[in-house]
Structure formats: C-alpha cells, structure tokens
C-alpha atoms as a PDB file:
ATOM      1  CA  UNK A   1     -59.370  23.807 -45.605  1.00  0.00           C
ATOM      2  CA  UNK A   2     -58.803  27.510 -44.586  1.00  0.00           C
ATOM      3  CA  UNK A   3     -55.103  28.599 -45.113  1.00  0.00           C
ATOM      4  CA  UNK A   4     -54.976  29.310 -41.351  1.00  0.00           C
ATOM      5  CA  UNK A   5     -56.456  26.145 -40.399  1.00  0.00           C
ATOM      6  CA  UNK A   6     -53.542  23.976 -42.838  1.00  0.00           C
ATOM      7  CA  UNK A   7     -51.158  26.354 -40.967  1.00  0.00           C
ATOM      8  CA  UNK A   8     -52.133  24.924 -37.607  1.00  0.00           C
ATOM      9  CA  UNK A   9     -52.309  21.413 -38.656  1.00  0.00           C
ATOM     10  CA  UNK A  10     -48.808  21.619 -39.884  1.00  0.00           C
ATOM     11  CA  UNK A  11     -47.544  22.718 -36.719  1.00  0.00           C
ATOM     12  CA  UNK A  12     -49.868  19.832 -34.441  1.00  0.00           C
ATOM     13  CA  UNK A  13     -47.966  17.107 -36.917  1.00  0.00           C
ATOM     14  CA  UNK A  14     -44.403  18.628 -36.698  1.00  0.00           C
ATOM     15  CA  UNK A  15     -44.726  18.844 -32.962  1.00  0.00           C
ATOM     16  CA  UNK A  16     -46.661  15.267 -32.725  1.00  0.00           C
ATOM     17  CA  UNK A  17     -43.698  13.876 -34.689  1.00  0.00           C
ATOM     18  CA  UNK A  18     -41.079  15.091 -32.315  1.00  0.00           C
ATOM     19  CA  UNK A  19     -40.437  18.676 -33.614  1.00  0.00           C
ATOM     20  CA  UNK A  20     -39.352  17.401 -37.294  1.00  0.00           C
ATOM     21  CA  UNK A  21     -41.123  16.560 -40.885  1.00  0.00           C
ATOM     22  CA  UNK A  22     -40.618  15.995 -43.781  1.00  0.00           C
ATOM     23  CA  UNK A  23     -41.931  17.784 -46.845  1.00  0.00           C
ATOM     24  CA  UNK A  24     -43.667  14.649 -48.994  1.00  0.00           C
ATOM     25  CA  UNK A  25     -45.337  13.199 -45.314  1.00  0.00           C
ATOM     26  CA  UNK A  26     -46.614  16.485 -44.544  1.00  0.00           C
ATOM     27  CA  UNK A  27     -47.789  17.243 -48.132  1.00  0.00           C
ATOM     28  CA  UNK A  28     -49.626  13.943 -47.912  1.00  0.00           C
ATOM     29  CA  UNK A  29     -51.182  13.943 -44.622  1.00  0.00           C
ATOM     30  CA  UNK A  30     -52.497  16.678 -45.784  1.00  0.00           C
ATOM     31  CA  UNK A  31     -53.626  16.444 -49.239  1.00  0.00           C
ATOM     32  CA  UNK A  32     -51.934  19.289 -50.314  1.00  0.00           C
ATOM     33  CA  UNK A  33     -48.787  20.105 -52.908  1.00  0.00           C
ATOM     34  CA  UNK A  34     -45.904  20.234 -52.019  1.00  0.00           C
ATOM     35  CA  UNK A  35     -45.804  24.147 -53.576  1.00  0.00           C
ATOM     36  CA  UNK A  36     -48.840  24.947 -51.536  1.00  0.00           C
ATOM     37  CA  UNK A  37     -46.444  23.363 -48.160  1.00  0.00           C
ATOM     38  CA  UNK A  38     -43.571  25.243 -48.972  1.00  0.00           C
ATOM     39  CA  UNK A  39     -45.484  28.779 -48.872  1.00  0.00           C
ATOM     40  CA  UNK A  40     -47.523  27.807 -45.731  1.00  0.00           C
ATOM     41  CA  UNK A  41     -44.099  27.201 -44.332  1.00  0.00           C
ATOM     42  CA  UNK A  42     -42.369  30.600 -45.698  1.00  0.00           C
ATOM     43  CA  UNK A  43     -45.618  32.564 -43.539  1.00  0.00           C
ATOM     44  CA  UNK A  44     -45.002  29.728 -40.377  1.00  0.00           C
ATOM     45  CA  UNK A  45     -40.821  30.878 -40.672  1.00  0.00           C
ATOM     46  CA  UNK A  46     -42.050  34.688 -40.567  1.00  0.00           C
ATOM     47  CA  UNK A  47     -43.590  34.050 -37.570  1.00  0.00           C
ATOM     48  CA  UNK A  48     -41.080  32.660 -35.921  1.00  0.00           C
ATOM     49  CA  UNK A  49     -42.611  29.035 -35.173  1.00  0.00           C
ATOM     50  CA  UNK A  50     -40.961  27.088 -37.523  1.00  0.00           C
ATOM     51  CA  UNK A  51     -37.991  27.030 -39.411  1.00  0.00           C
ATOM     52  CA  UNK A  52     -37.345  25.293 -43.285  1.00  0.00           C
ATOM     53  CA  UNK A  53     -34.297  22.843 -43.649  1.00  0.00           C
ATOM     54  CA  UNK A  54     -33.060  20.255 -45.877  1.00  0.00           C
ATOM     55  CA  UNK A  55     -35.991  18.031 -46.735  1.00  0.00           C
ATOM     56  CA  UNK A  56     -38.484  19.219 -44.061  1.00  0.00           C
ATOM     57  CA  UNK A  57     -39.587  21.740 -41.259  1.00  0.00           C
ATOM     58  CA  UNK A  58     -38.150  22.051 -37.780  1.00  0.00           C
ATOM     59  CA  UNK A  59     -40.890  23.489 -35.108  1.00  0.00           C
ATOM     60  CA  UNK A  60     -38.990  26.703 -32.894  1.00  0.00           C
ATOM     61  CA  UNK A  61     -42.154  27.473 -31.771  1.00  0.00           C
ATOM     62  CA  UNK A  62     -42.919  28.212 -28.316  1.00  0.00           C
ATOM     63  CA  UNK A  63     -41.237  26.782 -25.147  1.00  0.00           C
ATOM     64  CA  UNK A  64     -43.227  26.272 -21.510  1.00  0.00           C
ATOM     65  CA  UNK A  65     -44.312  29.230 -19.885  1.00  0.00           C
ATOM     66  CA  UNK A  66     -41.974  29.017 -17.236  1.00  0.00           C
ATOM     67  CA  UNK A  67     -39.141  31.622 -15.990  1.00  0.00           C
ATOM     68  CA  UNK A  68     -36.316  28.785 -16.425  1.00  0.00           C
ATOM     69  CA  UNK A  69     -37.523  28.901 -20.297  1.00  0.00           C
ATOM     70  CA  UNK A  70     -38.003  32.243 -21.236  1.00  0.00           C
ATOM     71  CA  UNK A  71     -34.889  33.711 -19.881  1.00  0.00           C
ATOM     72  CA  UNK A  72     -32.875  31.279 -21.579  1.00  0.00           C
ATOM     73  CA  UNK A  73     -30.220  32.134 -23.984  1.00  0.00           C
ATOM     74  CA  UNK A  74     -31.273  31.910 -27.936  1.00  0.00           C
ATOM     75  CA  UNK A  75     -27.028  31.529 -28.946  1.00  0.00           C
ATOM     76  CA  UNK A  76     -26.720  28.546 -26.739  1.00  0.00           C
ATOM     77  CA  UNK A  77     -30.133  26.957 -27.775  1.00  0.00           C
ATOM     78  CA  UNK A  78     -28.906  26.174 -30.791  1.00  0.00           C
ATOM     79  CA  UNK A  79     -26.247  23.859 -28.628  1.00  0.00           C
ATOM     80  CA  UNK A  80     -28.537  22.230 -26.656  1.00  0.00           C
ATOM     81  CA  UNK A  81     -30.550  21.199 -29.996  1.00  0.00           C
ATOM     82  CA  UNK A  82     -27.405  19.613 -31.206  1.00  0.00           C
ATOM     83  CA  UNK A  83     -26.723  17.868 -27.918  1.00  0.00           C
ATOM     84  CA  UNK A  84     -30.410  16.344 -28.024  1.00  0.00           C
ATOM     85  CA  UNK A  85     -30.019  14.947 -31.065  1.00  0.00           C
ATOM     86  CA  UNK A  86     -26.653  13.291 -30.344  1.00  0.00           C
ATOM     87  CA  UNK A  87     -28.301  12.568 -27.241  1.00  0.00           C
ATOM     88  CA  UNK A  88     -31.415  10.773 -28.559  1.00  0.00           C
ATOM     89  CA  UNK A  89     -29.058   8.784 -31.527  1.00  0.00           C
ATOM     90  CA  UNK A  90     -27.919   7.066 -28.063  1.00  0.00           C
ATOM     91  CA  UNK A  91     -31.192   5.799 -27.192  1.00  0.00           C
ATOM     92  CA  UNK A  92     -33.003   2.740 -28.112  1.00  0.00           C
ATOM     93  CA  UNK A  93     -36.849   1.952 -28.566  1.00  0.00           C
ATOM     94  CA  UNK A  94     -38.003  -0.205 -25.839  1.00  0.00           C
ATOM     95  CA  UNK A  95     -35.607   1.915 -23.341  1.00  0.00           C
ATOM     96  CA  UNK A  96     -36.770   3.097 -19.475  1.00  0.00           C
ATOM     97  CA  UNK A  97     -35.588   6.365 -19.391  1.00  0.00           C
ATOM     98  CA  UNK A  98     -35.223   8.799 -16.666  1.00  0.00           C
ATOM     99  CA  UNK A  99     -35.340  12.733 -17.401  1.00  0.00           C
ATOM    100  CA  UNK A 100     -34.770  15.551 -15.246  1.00  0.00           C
ATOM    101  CA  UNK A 101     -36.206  19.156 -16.068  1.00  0.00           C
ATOM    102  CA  UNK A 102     -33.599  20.944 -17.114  1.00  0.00           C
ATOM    103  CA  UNK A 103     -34.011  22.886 -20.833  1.00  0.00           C
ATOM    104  CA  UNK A 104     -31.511  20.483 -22.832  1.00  0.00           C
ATOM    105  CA  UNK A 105     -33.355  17.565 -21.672  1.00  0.00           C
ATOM    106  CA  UNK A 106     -36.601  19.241 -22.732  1.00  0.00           C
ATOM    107  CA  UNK A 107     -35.172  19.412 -26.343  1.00  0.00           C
ATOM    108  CA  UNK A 108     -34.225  15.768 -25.862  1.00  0.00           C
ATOM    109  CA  UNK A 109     -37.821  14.490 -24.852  1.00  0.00           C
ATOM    110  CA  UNK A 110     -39.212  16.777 -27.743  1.00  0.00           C
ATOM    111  CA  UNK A 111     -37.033  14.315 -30.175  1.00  0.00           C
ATOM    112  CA  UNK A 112     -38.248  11.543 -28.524  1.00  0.00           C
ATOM    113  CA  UNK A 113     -42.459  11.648 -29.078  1.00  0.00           C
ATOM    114  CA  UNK A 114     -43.052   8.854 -30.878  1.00  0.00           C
ATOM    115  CA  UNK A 115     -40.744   6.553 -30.085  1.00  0.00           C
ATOM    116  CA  UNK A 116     -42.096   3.318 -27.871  1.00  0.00           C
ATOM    117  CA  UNK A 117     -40.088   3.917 -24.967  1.00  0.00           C
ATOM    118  CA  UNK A 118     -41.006   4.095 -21.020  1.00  0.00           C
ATOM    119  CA  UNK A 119     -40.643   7.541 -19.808  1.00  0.00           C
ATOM    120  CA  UNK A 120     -40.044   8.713 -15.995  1.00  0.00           C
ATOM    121  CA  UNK A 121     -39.554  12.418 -15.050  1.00  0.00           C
ATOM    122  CA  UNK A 122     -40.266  14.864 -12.243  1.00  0.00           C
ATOM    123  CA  UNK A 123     -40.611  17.554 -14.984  1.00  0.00           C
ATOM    124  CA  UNK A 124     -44.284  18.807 -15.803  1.00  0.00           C
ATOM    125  CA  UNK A 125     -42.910  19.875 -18.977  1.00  0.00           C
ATOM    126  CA  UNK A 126     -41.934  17.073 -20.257  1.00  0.00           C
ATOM    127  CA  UNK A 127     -44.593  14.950 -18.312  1.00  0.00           C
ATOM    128  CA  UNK A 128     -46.713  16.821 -20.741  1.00  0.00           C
ATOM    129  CA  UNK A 129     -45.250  16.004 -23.841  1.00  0.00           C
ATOM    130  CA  UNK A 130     -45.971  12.229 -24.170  1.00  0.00           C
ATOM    131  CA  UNK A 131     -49.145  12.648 -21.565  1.00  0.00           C
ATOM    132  CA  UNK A 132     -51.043  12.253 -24.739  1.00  0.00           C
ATOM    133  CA  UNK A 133     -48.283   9.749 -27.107  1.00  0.00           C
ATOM    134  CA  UNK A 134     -49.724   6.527 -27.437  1.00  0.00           C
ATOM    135  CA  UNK A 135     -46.380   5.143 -27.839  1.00  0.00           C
ATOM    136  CA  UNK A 136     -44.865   5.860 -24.332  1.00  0.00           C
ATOM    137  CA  UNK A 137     -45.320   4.820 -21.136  1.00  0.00           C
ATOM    138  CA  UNK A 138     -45.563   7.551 -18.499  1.00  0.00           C
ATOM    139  CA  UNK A 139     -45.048   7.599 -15.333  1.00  0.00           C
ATOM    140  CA  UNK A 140     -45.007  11.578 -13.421  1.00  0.00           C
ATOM    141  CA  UNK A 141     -42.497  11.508 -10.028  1.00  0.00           C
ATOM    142  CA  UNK A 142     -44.690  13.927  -7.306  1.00  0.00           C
ATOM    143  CA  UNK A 143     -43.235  16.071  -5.306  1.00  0.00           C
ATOM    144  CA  UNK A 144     -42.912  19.732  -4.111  1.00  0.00           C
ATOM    145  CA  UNK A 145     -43.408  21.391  -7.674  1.00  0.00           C
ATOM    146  CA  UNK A 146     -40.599  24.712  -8.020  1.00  0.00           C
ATOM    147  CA  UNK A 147     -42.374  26.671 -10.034  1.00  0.00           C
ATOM    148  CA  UNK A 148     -39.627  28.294 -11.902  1.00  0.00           C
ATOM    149  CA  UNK A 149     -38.782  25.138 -14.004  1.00  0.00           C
ATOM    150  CA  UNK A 150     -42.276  22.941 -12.847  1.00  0.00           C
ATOM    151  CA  UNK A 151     -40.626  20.057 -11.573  1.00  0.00           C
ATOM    152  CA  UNK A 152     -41.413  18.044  -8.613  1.00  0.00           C
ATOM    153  CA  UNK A 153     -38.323  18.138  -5.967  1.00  0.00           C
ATOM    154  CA  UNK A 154     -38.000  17.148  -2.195  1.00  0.00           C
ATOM    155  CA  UNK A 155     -38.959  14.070  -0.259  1.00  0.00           C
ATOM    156  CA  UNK A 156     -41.603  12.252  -1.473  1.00  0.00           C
ATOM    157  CA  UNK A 157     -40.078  12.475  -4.964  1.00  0.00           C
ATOM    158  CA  UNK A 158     -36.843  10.762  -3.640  1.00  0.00           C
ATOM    159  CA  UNK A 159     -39.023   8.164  -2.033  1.00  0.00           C
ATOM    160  CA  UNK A 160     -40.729   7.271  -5.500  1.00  0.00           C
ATOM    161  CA  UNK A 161     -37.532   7.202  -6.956  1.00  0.00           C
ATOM    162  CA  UNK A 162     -35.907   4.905  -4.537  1.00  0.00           C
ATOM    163  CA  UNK A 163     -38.443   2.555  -5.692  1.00  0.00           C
ATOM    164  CA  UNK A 164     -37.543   3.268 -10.075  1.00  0.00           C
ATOM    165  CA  UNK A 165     -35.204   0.880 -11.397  1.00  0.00           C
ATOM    166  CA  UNK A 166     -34.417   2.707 -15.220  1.00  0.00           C
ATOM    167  CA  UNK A 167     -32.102   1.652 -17.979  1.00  0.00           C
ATOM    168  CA  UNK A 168     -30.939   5.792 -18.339  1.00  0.00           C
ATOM    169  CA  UNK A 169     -31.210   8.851 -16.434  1.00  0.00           C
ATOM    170  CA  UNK A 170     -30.464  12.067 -18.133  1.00  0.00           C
ATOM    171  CA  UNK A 171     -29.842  14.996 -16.273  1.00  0.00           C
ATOM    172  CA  UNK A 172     -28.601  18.385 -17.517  1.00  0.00           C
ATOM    173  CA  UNK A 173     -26.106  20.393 -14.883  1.00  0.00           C
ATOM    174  CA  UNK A 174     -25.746  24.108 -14.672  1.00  0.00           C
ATOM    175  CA  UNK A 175     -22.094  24.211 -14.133  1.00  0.00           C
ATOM    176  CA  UNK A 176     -19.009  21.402 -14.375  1.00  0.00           C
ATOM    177  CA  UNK A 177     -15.262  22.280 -13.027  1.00  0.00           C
ATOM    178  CA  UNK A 178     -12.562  20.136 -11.655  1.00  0.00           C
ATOM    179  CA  UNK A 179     -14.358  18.866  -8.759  1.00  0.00           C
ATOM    180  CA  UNK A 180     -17.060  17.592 -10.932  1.00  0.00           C
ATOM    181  CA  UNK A 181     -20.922  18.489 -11.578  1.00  0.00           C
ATOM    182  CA  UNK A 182     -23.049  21.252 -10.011  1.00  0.00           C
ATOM    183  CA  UNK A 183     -26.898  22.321  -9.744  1.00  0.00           C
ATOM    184  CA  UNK A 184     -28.383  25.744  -8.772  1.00  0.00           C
ATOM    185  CA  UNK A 185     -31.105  24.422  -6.449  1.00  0.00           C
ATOM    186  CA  UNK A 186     -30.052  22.390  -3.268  1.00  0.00           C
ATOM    187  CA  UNK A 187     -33.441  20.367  -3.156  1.00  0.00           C
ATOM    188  CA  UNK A 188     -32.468  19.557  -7.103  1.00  0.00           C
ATOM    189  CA  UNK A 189     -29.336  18.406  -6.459  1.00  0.00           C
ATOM    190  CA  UNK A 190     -31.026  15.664  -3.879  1.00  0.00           C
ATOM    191  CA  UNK A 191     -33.254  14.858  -6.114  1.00  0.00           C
ATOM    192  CA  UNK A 192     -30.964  14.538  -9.035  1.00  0.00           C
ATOM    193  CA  UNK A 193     -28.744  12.219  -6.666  1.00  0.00           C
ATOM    194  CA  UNK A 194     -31.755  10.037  -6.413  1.00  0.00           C
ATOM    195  CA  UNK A 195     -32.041   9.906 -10.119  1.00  0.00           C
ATOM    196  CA  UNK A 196     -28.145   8.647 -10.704  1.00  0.00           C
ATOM    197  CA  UNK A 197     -28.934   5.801  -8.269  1.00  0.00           C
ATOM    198  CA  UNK A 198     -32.166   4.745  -9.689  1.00  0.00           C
ATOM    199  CA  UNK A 199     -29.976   3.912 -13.364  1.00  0.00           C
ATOM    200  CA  UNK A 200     -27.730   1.701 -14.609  1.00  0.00           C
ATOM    201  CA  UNK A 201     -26.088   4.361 -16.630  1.00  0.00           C
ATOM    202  CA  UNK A 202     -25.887   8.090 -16.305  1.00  0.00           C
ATOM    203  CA  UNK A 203     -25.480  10.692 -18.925  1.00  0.00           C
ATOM    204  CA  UNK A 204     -25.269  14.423 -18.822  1.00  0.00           C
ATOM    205  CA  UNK A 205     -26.505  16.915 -21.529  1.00  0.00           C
ATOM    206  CA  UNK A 206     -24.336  19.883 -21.185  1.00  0.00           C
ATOM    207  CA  UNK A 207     -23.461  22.526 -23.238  1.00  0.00           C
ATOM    208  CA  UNK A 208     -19.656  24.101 -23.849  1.00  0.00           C
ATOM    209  CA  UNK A 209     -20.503  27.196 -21.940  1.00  0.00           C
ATOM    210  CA  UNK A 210     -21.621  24.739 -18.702  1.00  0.00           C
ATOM    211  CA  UNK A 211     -17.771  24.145 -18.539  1.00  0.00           C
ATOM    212  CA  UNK A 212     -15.542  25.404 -15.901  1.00  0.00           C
ATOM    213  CA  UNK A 213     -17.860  26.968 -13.638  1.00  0.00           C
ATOM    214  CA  UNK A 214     -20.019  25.934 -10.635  1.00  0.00           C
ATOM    215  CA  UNK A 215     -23.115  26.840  -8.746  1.00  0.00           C
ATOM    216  CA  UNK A 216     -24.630  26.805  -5.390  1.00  0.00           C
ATOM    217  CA  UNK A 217     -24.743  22.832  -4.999  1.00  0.00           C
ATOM    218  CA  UNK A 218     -22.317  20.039  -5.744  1.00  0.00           C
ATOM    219  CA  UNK A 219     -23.961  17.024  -7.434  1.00  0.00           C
ATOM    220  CA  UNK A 220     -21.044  14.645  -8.051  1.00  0.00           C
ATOM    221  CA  UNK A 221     -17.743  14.146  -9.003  1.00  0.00           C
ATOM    222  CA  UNK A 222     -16.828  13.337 -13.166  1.00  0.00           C
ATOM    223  CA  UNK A 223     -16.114  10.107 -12.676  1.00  0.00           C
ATOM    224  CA  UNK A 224     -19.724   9.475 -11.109  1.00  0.00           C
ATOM    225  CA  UNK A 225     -21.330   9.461 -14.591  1.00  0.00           C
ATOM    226  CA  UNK A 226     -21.238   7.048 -17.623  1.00  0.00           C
ATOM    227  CA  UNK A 227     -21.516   9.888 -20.614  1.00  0.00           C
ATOM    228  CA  UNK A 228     -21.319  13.280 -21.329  1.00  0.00           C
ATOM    229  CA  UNK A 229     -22.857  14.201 -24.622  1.00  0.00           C
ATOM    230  CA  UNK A 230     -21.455  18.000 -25.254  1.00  0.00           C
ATOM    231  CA  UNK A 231     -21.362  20.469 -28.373  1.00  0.00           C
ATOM    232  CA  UNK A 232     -18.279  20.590 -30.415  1.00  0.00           C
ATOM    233  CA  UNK A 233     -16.942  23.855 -29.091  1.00  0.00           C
ATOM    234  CA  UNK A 234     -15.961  21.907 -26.321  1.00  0.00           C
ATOM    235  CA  UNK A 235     -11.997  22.940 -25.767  1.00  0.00           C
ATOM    236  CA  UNK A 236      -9.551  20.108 -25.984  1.00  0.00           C
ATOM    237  CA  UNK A 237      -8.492  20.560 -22.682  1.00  0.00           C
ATOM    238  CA  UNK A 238     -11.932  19.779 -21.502  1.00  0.00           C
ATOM    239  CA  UNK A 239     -12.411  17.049 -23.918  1.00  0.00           C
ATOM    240  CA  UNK A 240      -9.140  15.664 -22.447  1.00  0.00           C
ATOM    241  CA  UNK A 241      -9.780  15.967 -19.184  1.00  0.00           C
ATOM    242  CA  UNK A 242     -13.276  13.924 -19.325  1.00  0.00           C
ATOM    243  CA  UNK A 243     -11.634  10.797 -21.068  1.00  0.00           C
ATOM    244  CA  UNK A 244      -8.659  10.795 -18.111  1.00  0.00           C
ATOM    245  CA  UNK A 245     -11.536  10.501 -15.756  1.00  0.00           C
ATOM    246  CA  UNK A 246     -13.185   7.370 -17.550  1.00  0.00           C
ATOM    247  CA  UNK A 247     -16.129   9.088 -18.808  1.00  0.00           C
ATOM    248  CA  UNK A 248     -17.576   8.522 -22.796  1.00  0.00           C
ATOM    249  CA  UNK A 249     -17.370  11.456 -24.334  1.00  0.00           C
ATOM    250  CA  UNK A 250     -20.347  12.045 -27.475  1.00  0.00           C
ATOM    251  CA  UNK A 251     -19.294  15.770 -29.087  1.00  0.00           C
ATOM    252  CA  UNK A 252     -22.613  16.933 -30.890  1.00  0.00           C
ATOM    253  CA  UNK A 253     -21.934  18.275 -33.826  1.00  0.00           C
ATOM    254  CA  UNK A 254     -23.854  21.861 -34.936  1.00  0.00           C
ATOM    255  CA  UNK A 255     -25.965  22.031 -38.130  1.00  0.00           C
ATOM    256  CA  UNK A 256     -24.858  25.036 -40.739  1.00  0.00           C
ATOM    257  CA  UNK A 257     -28.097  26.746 -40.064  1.00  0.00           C
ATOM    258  CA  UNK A 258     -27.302  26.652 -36.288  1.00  0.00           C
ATOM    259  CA  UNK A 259     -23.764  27.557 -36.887  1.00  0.00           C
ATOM    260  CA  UNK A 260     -24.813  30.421 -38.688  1.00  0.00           C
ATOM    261  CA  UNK A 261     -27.736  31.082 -36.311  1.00  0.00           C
ATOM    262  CA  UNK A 262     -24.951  31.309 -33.513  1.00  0.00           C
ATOM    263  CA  UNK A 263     -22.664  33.487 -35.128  1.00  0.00           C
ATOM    264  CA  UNK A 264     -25.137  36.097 -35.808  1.00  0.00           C
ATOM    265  CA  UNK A 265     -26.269  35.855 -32.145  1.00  0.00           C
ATOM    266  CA  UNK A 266     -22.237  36.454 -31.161  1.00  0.00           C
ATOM    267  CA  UNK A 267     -21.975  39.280 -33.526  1.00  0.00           C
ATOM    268  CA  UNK A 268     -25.177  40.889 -31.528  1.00  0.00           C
ATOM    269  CA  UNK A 269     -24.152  43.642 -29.218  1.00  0.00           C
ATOM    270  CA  UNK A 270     -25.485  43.180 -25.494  1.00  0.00           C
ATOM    271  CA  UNK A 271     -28.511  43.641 -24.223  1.00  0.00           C
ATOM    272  CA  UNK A 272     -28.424  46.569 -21.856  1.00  0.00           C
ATOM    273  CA  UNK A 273     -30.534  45.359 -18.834  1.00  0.00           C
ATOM    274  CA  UNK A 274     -31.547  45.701 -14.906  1.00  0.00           C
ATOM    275  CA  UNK A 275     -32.050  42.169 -14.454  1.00  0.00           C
ATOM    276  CA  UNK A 276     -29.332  39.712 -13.661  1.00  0.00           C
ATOM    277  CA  UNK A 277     -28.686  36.646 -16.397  1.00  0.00           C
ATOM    278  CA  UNK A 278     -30.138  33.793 -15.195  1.00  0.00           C
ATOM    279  CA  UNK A 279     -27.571  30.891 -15.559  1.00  0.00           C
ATOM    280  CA  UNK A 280     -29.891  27.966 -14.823  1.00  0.00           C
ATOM    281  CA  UNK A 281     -29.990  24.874 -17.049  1.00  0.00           C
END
C-alpha cells in the first residue's frame, strides 16, 4: 500500500471510530508498525487533519461545508470538544437520542459513531454521520432545510416531532442569561421547543462564553432543562446560579493539549476584518 493511500485509510478508521484511535488498533488494522503509524501521523498533523495524543490520534480534520461551521471560533472549539465528551460519558448504549444542529452537538454525534444507539435529528450534518453506521438507528426529521447550518426547521418538522417519544434531547443554545436560554433563529427556537417536549430529559451543551448573553429568540427558562454540561471556565457565580435553579450541572474538564491550544489562540492578536463575528452555536 502507497504511503498516500495508508494515509487515507487512517483517517476513514479514525473518523469511522468516532474521531479517536488508538495506536496498536490502527497499526493492526492495518498491518503496519507502529514506527511506520507514528510518521504517517507526524505528515497527517502537518496537514492539519489530525492531531497525536496520549495513546492514539484525534481526527481535526474538516467540518461541514456550511457558513455556521466555517466561521466558527477555533479558541472555543476546543470547549465544545470537552463538553462532547462529558456529554457523551452521560449517555448509554441502547439510548433514543434527540440532537439538534448546533456545532457542539456535532462534536457530540462525532463521539458517538459506533455506539448502538437510536439517533433522531433535524441536522443533515449529523444525519450524515451514522447514515452509513451499522450500529445506529436513524431516523432524519424533514422540514424547511436553513441552509446556513442544514437543518430542517418549521412546520412539518414540529409535526414529526410531536409524534417522537426520545429518552434525551440535546440541544446547544447561542446565548443563556437570567431569564434563561436563547436561539438566533425564531423558526429554531420552535423547533427546538418541540424537541424539549418530545424527551424525558433535556440537556444543553454550552460553552462558558454562551453565558450571560442572549439572542434574537427566547427558548426557555433554566429551570426548563434537566442538565447543563459546560466547560470548566464556567465562573462560580454561574455555576451557582444553575444549581439554585434545580438544574445538574456536568463541568467538562479541558485536556492539556486543548488548554494549551486555547491559550495560544488568546495570546493571538485580532483579526482585523469587514465582516461581523458570527455568534451562532
């Protein structure tokens, strides 16, 4: 097998095994040593696809081609990674899960290809993750697609969901203050209602910087939800705040490579730019 060829293959087993592998099961799915691995993956980290960490290879490869992913922010990536893995420690195989569109919960499904679990979203994204996982079942909520973050909004996908009973939804916000959760598309925020009433328990992926702001649509009060699984930067004051309204609090911690992958990000100056941050999920 070419060089290039391995290359590939290493990146279609990482990303079939939920974006994570170990050294030894890659080195023996492919019949290569472990030597031979390890400089395959110093060319895949140069590229910028994968990344090397303690005992395997992490895929940061590319993300959908959609506006709501490539404007997002590479500092607070590294949060949402650590929230979908504290996220997916919460779920069990055999679970009905419902997930919304939104970029943490992308990172979330990505952990969870693999696992035998039934899967509901409205997001195309994600739809297209386990379209092809023997383990999951699938089933794709239609709708009006918005093609900034391809997922399927409006009527007839509050219709389908009036008729989903799920174990979980999980739903990431783009802002949370006082008053409670908030969304940046009013046809979302329906739709998102929909999905809190179609589970038995509610969690929301958000990360620190999510706190103490809103957007253009209320979703629901704190209270309304079961969990929020958060980064540790969280403030106390925030941290105290959820508990007094009755809501589980999971802090995910961040891994020294993302820690340190942050605070070179912080110690970046700005980007000079025309175009306005987008502060979607």
């Amino acid at each position: 097998m070419l060089a290039s060829e391995r290359r590939h293959r290493v990146l279609e087993l990482v990303r079939l095994r939920g974006g994570f592998a170990s050294l030894p099961e890659l080195a023996k799915e492919l019949q290569v040593s472990q030597s031979t691995l390890r400089r395959d993956l110093e060319h895949l980290e140069r590229t910028g696809v994968a990344r090397r960490t303690r005992g395997g290879v992490l895929y940061t490869g590319s993300f959908p081609g959609l506006p709501h992913f490539q404007l997002r922010e590479p500092a607070q990536w590294e949060k949402k990674r650590a929230i979908a893995r504290a996220a997916a420690a919460l779920i069990q195989n055999g679970d009905t899960l419902l997930l919304d569109g939104g970029s943490t919960t992308y990172e979330l499904a990505r952990l969870l290809v693999g696992r035998p679990l039934q899967i509901v979203t409205n997001s195309l994204p994600v739809a297209n993750l386990f379209a092809a996982n023997a383990f999951a079942d699938l089933v794709l909520v239609g709708g009006i697609v918005y093609p900034r973050t391809g997922v399927a909004l409006g009527s007839m996908a509050i219709q389908m969901l009036q008729h989903i009973n799920v174990r979980r939804s999980l739903l990431s916000v783009a802002g949370i203050n006082e008053r409670g959760f908030f969304n940046s598309n009013l046809l979302l925020v329906e739709t998102e209602r929909a999905m809190m009433q179609a589970a038995d328990e509610v969690i929301v992926l958000a990360d620190s910087t999510k706190f103490g702001h809103k957007s253009l649509a209320f979703l629901a009060p704190l209270e309304r939800v079961d969990c929020i699984v958060a980064d540790e930067e969280l403030s106390p004051k925030w941290q105290e705040r959820i508990r007094r309204a009755g809501v589980r609090l999971v802090l995910a911690p961040l891994e020294p490579e993302e820690k340190a992958a942050e605070e070179e990000q912080d110690a970046k100056p700005p980007k000079s730019t025309s175009r306005k941050k987008d502060s979607r999920r």
